[in-house]
Protein backbone atom coordinates (compact mmCIF):
# COMPACT_ATOMS: atom_id res chain seq x y z
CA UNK A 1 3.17 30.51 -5.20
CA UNK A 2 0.84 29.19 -2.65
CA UNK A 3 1.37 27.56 0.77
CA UNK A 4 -0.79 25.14 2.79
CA UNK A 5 -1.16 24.99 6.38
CA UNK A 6 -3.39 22.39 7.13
CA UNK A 7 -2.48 18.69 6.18
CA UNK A 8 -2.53 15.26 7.37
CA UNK A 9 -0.04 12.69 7.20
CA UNK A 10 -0.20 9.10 8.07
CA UNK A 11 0.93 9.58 11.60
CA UNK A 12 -3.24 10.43 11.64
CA UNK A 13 -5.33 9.74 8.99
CA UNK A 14 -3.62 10.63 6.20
CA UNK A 15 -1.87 8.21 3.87
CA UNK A 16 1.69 9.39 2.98
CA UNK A 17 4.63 10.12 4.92
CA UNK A 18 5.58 13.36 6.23
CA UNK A 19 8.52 12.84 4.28
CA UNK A 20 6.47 12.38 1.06
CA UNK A 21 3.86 15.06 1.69
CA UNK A 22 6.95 17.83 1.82
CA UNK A 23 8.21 16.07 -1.40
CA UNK A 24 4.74 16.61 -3.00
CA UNK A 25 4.63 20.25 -1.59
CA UNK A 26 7.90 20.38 -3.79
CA UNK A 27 6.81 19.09 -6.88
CA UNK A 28 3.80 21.37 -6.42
CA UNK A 29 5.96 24.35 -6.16
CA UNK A 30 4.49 25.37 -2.43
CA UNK A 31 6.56 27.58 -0.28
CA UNK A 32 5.50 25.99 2.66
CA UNK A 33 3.46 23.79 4.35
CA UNK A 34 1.93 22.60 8.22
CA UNK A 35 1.70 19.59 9.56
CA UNK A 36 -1.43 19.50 11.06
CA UNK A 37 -1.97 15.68 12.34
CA UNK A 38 -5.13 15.15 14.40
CA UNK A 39 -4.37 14.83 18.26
CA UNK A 40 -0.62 14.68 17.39
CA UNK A 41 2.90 16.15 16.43
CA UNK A 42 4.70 12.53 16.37
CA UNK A 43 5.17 13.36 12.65
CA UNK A 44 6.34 16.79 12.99
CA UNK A 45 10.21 15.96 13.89
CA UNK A 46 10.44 14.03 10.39
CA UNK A 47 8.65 16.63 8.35
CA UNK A 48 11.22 19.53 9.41
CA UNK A 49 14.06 17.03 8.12
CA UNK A 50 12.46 16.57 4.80
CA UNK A 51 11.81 20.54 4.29
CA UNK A 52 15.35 21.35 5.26
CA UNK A 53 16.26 19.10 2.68
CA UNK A 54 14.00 20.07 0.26
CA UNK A 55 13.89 23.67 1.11
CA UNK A 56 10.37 23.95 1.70
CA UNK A 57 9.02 25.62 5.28
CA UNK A 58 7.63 23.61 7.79
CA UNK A 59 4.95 25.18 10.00
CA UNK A 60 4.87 22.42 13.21
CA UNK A 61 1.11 21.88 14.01
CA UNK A 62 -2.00 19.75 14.98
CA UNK A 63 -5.43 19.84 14.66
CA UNK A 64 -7.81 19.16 17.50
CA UNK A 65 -11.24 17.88 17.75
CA UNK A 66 -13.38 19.68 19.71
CA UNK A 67 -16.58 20.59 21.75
CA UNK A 68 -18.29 23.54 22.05
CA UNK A 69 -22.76 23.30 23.08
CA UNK A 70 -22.51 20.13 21.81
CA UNK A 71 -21.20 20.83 18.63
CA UNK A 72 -17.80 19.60 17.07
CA UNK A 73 -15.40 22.41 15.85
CA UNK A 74 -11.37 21.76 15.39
CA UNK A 75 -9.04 24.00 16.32
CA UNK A 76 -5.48 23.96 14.94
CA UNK A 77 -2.65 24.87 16.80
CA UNK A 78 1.06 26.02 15.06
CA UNK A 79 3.95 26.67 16.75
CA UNK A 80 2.54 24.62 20.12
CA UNK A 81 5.44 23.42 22.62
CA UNK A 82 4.00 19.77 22.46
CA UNK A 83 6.20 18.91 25.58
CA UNK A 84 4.72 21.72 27.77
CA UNK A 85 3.33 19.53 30.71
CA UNK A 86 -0.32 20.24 30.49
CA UNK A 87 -0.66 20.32 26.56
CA UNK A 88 1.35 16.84 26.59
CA UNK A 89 -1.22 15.68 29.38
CA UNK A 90 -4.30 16.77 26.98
CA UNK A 91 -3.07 14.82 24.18
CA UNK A 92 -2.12 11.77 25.72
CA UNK A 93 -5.93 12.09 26.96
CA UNK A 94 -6.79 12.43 23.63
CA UNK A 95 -4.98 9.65 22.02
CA UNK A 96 -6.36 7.36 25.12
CA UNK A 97 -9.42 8.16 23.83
CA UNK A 98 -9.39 7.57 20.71
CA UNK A 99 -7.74 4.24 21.91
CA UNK A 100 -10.32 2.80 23.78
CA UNK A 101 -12.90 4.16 20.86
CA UNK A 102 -11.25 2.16 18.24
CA UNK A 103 -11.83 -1.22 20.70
CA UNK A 104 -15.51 -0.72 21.01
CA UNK A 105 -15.85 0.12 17.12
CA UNK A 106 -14.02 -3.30 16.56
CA UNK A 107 -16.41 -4.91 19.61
CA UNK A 108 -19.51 -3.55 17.68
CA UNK A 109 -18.57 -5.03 13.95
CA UNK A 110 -17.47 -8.56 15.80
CA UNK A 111 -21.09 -8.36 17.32
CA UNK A 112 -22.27 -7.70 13.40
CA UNK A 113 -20.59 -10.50 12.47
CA UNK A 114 -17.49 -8.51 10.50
CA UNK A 115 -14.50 -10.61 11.69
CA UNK A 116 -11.72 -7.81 12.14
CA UNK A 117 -8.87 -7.62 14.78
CA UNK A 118 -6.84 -4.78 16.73
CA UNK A 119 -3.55 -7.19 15.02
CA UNK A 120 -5.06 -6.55 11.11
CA UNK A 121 -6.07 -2.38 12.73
CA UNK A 122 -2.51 -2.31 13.48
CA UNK A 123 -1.01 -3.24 10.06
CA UNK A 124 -3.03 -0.68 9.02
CA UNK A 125 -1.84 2.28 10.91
CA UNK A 126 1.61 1.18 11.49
CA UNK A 127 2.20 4.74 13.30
CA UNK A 128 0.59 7.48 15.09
CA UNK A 129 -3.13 7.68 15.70
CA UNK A 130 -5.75 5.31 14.91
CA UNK A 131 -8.92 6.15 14.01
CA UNK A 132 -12.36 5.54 12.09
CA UNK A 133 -10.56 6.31 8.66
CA UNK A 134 -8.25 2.95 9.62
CA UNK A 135 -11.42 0.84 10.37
CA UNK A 136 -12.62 2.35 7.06
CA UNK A 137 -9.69 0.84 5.47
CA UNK A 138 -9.58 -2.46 7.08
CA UNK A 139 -13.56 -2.91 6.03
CA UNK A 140 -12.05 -2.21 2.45
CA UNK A 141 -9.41 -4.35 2.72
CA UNK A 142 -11.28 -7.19 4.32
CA UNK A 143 -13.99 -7.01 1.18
CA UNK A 144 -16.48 -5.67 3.42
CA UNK A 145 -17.15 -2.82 1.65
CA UNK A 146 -16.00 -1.47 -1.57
CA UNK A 147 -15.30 2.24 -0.67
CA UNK A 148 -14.40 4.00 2.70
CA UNK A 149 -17.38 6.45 2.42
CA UNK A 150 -19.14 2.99 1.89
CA UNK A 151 -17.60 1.87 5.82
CA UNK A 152 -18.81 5.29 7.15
CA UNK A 153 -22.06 5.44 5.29
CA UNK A 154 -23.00 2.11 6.71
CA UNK A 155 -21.05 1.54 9.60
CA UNK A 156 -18.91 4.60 11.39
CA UNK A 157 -20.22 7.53 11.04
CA UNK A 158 -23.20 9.29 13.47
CA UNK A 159 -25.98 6.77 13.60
CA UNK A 160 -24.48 3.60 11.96
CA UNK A 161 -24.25 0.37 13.90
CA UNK A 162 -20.86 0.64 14.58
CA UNK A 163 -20.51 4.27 15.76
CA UNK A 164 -19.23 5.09 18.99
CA UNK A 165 -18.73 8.51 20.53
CA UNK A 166 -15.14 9.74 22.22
CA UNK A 167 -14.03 12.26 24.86
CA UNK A 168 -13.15 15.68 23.06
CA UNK A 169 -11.89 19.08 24.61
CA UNK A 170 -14.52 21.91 25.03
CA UNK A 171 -13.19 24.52 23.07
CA UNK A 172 -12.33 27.02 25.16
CA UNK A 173 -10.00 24.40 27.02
CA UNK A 174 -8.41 23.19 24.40
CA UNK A 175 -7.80 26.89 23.19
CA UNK A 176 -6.15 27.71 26.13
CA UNK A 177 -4.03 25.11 25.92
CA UNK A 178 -2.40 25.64 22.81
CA UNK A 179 -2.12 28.86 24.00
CA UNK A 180 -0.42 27.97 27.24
CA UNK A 181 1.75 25.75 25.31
CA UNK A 182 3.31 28.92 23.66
CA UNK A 183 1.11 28.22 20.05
CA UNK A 184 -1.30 30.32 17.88
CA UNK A 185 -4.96 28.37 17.95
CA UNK A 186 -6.56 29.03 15.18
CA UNK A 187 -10.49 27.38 14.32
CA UNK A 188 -10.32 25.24 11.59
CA UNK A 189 -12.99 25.61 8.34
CA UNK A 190 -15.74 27.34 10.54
CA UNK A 191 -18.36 26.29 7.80
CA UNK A 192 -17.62 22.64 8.70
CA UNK A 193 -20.57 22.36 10.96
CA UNK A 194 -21.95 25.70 10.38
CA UNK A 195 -22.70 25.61 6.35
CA UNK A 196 -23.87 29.43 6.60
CA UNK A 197 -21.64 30.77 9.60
CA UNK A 198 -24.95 31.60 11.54
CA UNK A 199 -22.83 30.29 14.80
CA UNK A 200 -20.01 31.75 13.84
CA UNK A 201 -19.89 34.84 15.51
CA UNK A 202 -21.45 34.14 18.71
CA UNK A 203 -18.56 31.40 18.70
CA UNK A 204 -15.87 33.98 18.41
CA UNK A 205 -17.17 36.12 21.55
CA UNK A 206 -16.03 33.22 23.72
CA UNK A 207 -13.26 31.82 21.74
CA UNK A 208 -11.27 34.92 21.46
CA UNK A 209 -10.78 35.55 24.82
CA UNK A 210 -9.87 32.34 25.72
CA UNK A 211 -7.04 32.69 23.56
CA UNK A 212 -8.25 32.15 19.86
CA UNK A 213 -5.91 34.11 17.03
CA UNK A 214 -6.54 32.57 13.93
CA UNK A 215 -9.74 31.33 11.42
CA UNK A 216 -9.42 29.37 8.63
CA UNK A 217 -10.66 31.57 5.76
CA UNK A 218 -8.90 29.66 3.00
CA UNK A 219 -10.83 25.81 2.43
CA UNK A 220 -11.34 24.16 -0.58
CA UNK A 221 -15.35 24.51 0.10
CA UNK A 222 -15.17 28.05 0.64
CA UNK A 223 -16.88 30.07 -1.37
CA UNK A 224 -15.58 33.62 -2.11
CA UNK A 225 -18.77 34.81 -0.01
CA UNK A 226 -17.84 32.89 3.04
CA UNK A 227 -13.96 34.45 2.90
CA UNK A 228 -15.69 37.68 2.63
CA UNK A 229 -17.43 37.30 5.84
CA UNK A 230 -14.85 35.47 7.66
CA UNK A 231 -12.15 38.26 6.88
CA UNK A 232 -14.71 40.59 8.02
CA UNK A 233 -15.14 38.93 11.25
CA UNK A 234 -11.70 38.38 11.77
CA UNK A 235 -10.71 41.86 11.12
CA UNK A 236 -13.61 42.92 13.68
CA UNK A 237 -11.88 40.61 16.18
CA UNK A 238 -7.94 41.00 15.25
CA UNK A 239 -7.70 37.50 14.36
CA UNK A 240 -5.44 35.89 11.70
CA UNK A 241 -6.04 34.35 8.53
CA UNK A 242 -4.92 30.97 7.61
CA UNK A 243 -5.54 28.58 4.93
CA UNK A 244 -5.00 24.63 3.65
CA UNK A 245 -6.42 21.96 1.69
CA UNK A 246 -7.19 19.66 4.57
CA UNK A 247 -5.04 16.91 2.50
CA UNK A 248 -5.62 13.58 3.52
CA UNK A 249 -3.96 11.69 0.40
CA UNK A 250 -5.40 8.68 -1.15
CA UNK A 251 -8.28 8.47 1.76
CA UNK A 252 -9.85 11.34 0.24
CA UNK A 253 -9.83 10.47 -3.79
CA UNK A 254 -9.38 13.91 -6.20
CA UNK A 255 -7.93 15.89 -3.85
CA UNK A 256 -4.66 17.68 -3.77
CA UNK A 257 -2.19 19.90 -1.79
CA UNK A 258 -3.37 24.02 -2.14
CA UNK A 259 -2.19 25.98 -5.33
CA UNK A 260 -2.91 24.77 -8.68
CA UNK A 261 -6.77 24.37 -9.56
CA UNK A 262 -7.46 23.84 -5.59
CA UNK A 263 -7.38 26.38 -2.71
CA UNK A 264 -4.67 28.84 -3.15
CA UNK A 265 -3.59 30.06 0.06
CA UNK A 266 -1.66 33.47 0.04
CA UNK A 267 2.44 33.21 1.08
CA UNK A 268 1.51 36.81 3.68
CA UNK A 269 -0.96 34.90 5.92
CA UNK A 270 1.97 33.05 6.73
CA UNK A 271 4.48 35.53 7.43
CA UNK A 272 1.38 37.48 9.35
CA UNK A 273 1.28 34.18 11.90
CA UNK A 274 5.07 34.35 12.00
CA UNK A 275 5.34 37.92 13.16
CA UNK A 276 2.55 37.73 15.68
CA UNK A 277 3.90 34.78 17.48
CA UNK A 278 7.74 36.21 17.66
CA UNK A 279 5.73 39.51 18.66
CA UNK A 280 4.34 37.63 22.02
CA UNK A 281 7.18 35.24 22.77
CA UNK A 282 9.52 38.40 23.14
């Protein structure tokens, strides 16, 4: 029986529910799962109802976007008090941010001649953050483009006309933060922007002791090479190993919650997490 403990719901950029996402962990016969919403844990509260319904664990978490020599990482945090005043003061940053990015995004397709508006965004992503994947969906909607790697391909992503850069963390920072906020920070599929982990462990020697406890060593694009040498590098540095799908839902077509013929993520990395956090809140 697997677990997953990195997903998205549509309090981010994911497309189901909280609620639903703990009733697909059911019918996929996972143990438990995290919620792991970008820049948010609006959608935690409703996920821990479903699971205690259900009887499936519910790891509280979020995954943050950020920094590090110019490079985007994401860090996830579990556990994380998310009304501990300066982690609450880092997100609302955050979602400000991403705010005032979505505006000039819309200002740049207007100026291309796309007619779109913050009313038909909003209709959209009824709840939690809005982001890029939400423009994606609008341009799909409004017969702009056909596909949402279409919207990014030619519009939002690095490069395109419509791209426009937001504030993020540094790493360390936001590292401490979770921290601070009482939560395990863990870095999120280091092969993301580092294909062959080349930056991985000079990354580590300044991570760690800002607070880092966790790497993602279960990913749907790892290879069994790349766990091999992210277990060894965690076990040189005493960090944790997590794992998840990264589920987005329909936004991401073909892909599914761990277990079955995708990731499988090991019940024991959870119960590892578990028993190091009660170890340093006591």
């Amino acid at each position: 029986m697997s677990i997953d403990l990195h997903t998205h719901s549509h309090f981010s950029d994911g497309t189901m529910s909280p609620s639903e996402l703990v009733a697909l962990a059911k019918a996929k016969r996972l143990s438990a799962i995290a919620l792991t919403d970008h820049d948010t844990m609006a959608g935690v509260e409703e996920a821990m109802a479903a699971g205690l319904a259900l009887g499936i664990e519910i790891v509280p978490g979020i995954e943050i976007s950020v920094s590090h020599q110019q490079i985007e990482y994401h860090i996830l945090g579990y556990f994380a008090d998310p009304e501990q005043p300066d982690f609450a003061a880092a997100l609302l940053t955050m979602q400000e941010a991403r705010n005032q990015r979505n505006s000039k995004i819309l200002e740049k397709l207007k100026a291309l001649g796309i007619a779109v508006s913050d009313e038909a965004l909003q209709s959209i992503s009824a709840q939690g953050q809005t982001g890029r994947p939400h423009i994606a969906r609008l341009l799909v909607q409004s017969g702009v483009v056909t596909s949402i790697s279409q919207a990014f391909d030619q519009f939002l992503k690095k490069g395109r006309p419509a791209f426009v850069t937001r504030f993020v963390h540094e790493a360390v920072a936001a590292v401490t933060l979770i921290r601070q906020a009482g939560g395990i920070a863990v870095l999120a599929h280091p092969s993301y922007n580092d294909p062959a982990l080349i930056r991985l462990p000079t990354l580590l020697t300044e991570l760690v002791p800002a607070g880092l406890e966790g790497i993602e060593a279960y990913y749907p694009t790892h290879s069994r090479a790349m766990r091999k040498k992210i277990s060894a590098l965690a076990h040189r540095y005493n960090l944790l190993l997590t794992g998840g799908s990264d589920y987005h839902g329909e936004v991401r077509p073909g892909t599914s919650l761990a277990g079955g013929g995708n990731v499988f993520v090991p019940p024991e990395l959870l119960l590892k997490m578990k028993e190091r956090w009660r170890q340093r809140r006591s």
